[in-house]
PDB file of N, CA and C in Angstrom:
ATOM      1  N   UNK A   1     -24.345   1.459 -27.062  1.00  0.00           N
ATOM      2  CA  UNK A   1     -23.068   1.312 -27.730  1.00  0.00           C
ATOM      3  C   UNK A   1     -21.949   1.531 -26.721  1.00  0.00           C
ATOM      4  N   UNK A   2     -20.727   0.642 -26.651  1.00  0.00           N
ATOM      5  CA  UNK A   2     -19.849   0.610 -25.808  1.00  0.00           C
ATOM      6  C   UNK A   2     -18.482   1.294 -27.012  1.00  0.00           C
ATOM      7  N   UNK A   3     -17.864   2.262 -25.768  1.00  0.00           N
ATOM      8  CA  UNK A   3     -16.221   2.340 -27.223  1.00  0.00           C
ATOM      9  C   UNK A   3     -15.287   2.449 -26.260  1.00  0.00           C
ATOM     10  N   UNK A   4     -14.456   0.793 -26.775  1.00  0.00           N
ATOM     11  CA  UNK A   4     -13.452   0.440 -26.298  1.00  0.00           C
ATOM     12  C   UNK A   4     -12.080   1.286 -26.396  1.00  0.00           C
ATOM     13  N   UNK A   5     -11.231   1.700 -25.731  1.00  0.00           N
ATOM     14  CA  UNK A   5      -9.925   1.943 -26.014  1.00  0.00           C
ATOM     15  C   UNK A   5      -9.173   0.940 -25.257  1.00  0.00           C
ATOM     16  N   UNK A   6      -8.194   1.171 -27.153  1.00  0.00           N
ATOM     17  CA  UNK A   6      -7.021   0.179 -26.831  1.00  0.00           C
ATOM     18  C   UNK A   6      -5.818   0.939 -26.959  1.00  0.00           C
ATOM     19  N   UNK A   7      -4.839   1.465 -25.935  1.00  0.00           N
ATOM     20  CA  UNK A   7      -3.569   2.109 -25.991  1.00  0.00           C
ATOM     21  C   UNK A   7      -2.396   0.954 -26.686  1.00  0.00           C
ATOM     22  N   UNK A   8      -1.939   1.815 -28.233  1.00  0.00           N
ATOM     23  CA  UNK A   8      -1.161   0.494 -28.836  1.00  0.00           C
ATOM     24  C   UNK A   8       0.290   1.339 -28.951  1.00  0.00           C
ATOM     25  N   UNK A   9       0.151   2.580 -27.964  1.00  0.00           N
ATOM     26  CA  UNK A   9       1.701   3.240 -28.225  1.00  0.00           C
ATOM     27  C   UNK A   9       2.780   2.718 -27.643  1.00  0.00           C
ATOM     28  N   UNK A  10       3.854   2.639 -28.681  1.00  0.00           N
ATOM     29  CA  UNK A  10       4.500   2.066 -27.847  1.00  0.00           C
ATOM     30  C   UNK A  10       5.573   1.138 -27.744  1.00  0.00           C
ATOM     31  N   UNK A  11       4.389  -0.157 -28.400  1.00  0.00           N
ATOM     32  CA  UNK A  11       4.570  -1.534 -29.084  1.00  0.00           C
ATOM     33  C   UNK A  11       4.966  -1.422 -29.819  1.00  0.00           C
ATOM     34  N   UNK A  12       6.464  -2.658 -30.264  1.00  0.00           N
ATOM     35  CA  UNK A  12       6.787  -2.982 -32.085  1.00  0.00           C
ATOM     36  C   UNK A  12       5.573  -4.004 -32.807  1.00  0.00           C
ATOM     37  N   UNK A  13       5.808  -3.639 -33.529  1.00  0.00           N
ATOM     38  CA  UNK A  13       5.195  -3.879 -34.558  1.00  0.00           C
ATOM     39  C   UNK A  13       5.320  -6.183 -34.479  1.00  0.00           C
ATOM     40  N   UNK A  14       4.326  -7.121 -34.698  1.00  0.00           N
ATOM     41  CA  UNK A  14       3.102  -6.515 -34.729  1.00  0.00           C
ATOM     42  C   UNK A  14       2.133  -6.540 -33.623  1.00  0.00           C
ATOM     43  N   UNK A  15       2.681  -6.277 -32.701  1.00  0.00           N
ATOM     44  CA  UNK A  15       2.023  -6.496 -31.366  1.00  0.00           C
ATOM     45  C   UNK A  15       0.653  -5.614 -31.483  1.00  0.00           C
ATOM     46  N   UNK A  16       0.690  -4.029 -32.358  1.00  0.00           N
ATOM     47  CA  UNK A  16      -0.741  -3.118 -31.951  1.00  0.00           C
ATOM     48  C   UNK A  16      -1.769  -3.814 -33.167  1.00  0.00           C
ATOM     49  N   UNK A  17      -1.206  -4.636 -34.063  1.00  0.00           N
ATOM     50  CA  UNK A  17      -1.960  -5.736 -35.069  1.00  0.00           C
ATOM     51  C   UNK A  17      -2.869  -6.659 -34.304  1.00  0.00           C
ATOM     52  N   UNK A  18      -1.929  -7.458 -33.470  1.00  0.00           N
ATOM     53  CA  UNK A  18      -2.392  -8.596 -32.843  1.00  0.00           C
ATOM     54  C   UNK A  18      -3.439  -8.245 -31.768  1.00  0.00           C
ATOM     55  N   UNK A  19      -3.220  -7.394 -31.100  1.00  0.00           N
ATOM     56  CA  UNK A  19      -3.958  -6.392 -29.986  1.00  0.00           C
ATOM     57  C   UNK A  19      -5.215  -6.011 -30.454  1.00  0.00           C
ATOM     58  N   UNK A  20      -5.223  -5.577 -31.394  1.00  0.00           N
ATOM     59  CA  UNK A  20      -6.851  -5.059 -32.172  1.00  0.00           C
ATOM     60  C   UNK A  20      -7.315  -6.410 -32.417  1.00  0.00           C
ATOM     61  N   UNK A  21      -7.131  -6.672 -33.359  1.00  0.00           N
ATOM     62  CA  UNK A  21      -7.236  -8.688 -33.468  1.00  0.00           C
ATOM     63  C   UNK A  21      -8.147  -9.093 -32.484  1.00  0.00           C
ATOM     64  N   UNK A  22      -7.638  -9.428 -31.452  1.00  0.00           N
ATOM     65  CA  UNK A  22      -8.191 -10.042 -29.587  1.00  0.00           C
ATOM     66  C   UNK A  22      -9.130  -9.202 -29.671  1.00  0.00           C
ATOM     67  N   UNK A  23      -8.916  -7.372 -29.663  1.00  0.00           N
ATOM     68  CA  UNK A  23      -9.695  -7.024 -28.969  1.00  0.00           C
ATOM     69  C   UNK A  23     -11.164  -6.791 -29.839  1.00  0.00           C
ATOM     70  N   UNK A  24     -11.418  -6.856 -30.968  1.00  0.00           N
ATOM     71  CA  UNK A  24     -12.386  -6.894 -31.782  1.00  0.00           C
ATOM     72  C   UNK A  24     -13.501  -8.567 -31.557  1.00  0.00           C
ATOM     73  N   UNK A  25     -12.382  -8.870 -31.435  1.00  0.00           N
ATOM     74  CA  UNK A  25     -12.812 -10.339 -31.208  1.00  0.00           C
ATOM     75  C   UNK A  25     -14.317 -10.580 -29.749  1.00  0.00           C
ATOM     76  N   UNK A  26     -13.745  -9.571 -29.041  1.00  0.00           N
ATOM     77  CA  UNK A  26     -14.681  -9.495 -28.014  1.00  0.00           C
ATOM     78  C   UNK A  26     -15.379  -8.075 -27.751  1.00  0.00           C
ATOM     79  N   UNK A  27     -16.024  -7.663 -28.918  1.00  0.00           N
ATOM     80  CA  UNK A  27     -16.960  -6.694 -29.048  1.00  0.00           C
ATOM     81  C   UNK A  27     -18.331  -7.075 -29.517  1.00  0.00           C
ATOM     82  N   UNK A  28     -19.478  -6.290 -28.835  1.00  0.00           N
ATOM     83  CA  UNK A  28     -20.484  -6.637 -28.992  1.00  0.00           C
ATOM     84  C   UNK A  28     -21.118  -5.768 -30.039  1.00  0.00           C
ATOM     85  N   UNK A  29     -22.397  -6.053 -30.463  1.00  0.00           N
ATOM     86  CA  UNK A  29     -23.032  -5.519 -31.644  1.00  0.00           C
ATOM     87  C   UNK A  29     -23.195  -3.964 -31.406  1.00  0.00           C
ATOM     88  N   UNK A  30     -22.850  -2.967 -32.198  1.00  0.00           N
ATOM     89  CA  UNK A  30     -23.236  -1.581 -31.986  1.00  0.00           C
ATOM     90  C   UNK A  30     -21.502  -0.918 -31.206  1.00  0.00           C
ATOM     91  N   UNK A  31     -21.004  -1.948 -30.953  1.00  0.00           N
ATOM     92  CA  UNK A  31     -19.245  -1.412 -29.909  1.00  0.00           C
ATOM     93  C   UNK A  31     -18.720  -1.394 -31.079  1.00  0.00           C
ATOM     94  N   UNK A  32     -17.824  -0.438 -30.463  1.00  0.00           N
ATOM     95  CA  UNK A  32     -16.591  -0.048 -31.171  1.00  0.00           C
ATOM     96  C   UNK A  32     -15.287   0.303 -30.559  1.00  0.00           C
ATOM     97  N   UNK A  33     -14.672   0.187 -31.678  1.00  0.00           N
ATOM     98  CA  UNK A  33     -13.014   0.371 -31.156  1.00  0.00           C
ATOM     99  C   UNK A  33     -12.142   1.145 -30.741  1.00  0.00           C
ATOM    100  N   UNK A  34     -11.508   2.351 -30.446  1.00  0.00           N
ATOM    101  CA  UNK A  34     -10.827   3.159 -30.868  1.00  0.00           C
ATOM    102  C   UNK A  34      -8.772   2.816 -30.594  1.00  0.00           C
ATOM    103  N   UNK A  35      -8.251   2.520 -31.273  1.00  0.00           N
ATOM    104  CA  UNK A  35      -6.876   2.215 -31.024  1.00  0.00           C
ATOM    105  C   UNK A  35      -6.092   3.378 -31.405  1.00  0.00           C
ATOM    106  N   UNK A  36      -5.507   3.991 -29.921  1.00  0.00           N
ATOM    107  CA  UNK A  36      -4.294   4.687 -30.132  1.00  0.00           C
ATOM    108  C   UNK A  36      -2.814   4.436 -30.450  1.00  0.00           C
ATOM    109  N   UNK A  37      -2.704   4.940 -31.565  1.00  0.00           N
ATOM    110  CA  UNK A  37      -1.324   4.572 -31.952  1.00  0.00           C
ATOM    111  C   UNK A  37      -0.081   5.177 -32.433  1.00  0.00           C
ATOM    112  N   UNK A  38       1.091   4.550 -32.924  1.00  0.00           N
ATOM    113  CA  UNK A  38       2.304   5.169 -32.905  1.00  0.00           C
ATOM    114  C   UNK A  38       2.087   6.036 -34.425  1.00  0.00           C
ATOM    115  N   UNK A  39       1.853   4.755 -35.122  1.00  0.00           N
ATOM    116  CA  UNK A  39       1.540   5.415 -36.541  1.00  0.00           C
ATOM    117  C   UNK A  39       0.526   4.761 -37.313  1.00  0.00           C
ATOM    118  N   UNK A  40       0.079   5.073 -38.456  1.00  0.00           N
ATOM    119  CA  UNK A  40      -0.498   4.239 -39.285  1.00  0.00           C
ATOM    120  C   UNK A  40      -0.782   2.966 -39.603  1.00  0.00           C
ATOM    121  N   UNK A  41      -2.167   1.389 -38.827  1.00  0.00           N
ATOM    122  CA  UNK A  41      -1.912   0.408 -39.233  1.00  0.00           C
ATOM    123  C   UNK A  41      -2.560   0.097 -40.727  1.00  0.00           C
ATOM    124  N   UNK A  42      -1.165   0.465 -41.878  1.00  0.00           N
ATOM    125  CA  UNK A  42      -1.942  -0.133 -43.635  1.00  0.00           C
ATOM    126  C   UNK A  42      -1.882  -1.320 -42.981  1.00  0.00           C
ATOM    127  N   UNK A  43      -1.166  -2.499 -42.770  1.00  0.00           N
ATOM    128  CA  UNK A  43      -1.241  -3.859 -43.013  1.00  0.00           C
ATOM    129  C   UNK A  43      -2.593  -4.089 -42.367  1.00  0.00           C
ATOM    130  N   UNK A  44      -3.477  -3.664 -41.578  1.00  0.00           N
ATOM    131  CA  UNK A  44      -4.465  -3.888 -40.940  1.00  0.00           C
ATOM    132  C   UNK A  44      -5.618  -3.908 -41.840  1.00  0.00           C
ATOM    133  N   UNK A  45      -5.425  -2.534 -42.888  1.00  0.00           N
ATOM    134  CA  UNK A  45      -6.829  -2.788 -43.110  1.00  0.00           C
ATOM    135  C   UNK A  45      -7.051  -3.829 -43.920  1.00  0.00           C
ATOM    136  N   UNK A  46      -6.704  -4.577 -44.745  1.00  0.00           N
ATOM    137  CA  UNK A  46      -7.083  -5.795 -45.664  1.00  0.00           C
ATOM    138  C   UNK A  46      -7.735  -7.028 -44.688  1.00  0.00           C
ATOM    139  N   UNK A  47      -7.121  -6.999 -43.483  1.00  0.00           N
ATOM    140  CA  UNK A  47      -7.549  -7.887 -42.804  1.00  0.00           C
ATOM    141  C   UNK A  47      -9.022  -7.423 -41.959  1.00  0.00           C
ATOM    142  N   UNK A  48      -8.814  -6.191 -41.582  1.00  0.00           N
ATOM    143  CA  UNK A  48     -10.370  -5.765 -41.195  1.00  0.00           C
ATOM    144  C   UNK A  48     -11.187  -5.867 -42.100  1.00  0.00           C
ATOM    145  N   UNK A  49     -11.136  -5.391 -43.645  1.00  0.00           N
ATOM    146  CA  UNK A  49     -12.124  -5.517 -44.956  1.00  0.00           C
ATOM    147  C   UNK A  49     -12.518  -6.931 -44.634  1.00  0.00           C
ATOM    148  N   UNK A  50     -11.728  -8.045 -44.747  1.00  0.00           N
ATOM    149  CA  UNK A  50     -12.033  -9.483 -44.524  1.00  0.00           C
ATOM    150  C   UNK A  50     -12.506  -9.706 -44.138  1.00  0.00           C
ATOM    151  N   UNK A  51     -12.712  -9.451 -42.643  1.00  0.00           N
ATOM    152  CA  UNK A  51     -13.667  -9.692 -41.215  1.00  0.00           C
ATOM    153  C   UNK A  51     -15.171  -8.644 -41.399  1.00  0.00           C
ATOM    154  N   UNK A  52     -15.119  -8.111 -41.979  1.00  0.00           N
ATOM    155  CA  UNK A  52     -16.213  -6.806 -42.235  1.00  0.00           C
ATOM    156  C   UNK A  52     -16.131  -6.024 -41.349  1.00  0.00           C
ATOM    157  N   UNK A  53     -15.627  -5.600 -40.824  1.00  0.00           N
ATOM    158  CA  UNK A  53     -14.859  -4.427 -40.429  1.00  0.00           C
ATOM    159  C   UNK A  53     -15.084  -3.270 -41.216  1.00  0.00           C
ATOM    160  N   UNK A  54     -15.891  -1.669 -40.704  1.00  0.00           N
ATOM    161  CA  UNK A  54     -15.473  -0.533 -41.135  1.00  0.00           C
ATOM    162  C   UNK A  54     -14.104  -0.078 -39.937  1.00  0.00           C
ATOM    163  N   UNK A  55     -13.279   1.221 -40.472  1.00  0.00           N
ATOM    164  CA  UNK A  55     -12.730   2.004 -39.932  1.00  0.00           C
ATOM    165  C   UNK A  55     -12.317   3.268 -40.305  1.00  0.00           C
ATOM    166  N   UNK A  56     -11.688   4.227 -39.448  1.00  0.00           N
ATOM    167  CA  UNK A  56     -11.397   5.395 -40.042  1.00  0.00           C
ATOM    168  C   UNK A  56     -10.033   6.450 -38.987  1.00  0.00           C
ATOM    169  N   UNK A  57      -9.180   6.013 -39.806  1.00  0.00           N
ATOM    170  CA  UNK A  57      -8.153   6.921 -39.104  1.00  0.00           C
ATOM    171  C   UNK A  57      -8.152   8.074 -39.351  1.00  0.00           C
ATOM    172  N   UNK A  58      -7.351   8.562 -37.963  1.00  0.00           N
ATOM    173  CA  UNK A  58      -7.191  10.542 -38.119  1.00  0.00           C
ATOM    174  C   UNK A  58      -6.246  10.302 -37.194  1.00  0.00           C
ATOM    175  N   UNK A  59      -5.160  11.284 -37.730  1.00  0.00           N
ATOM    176  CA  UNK A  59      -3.698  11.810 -36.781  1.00  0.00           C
ATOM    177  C   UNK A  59      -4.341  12.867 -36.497  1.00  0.00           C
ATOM    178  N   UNK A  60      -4.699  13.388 -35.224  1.00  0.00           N
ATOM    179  CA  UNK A  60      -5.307  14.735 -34.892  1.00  0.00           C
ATOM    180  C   UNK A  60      -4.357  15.219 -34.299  1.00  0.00           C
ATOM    181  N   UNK A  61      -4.105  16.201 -33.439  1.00  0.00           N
ATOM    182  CA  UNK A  61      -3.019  16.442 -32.349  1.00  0.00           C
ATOM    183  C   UNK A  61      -2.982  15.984 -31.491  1.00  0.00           C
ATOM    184  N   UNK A  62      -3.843  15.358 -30.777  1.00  0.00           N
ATOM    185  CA  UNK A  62      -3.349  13.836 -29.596  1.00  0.00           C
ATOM    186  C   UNK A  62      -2.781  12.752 -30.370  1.00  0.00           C
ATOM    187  N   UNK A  63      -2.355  12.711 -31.168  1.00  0.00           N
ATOM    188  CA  UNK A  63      -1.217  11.211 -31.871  1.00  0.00           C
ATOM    189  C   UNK A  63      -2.557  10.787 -32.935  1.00  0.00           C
ATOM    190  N   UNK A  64      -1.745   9.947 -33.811  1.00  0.00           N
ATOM    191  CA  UNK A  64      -2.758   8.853 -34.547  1.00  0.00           C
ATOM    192  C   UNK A  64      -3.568   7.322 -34.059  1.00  0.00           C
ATOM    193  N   UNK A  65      -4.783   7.645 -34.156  1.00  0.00           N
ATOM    194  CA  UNK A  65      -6.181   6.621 -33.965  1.00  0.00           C
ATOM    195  C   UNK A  65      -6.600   6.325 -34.425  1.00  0.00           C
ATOM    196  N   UNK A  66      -7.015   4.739 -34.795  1.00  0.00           N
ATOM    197  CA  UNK A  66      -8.034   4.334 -35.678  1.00  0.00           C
ATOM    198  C   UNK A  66      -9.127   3.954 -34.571  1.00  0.00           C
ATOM    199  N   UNK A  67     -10.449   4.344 -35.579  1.00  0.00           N
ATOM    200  CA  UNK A  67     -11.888   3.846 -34.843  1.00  0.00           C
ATOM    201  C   UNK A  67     -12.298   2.817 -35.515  1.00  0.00           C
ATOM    202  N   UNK A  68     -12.701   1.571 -35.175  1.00  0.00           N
ATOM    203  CA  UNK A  68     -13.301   0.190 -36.063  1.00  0.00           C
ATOM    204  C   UNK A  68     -14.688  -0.081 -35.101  1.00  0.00           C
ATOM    205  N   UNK A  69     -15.237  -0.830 -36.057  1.00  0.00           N
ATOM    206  CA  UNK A  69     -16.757  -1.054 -36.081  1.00  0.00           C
ATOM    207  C   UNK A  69     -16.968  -2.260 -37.179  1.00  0.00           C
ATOM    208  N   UNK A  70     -18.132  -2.427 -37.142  1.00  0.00           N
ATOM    209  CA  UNK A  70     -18.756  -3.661 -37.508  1.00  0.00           C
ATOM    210  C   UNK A  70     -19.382  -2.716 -38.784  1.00  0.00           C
ATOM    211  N   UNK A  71     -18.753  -3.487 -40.191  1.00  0.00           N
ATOM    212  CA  UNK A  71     -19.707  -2.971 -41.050  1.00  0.00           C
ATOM    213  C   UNK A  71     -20.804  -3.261 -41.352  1.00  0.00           C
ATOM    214  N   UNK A  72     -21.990  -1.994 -41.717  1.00  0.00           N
ATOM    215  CA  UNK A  72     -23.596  -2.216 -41.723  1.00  0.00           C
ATOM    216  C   UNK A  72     -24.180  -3.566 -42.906  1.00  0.00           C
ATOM    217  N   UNK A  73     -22.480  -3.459 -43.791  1.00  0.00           N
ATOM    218  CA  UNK A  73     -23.212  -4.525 -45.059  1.00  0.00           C
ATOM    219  C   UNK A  73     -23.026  -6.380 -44.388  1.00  0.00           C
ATOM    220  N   UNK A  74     -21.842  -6.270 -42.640  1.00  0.00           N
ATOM    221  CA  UNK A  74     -21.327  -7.830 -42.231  1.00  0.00           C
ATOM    222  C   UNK A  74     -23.016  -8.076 -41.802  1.00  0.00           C
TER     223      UNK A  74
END
């Protein structure tokens, strides 16, 4: 298993959208994502559900991250 980081701090909006987008696009079976970010992407997840996409954000104290993956049911 490979886990990509994608630094999306930073960017307006929807550049850390489009960025995950690409970069999912070129992940292999068992990889995953992790995107650091400014804040919260909601508009994202409907479009990850679509693609089968799992994920799971957490604002920890290093800033807010979502982790994405390939769901077990795509």
């Amino acid at each position: 298993m490979t886990q990509v980081i994608l630094d999306n701090r930073g960017l307006e909006p929807p550049q850390p959208l489009v960025r995950i987008l690409q970069a999912l696009a070129s992940l292999g079976a068992g990889d995953e994502l992790v995107a650091l970010m400014d804040r919260e992407p909601r508009l994202l997840y409907p479009e990850l559900e679509r693609r089968g996409y799992a994920w799971e954000f957490s604002d920890a104290g290093d800033g807010p991250r979502i982790r994405i993956w390939r769901a077990a049911s795509a």
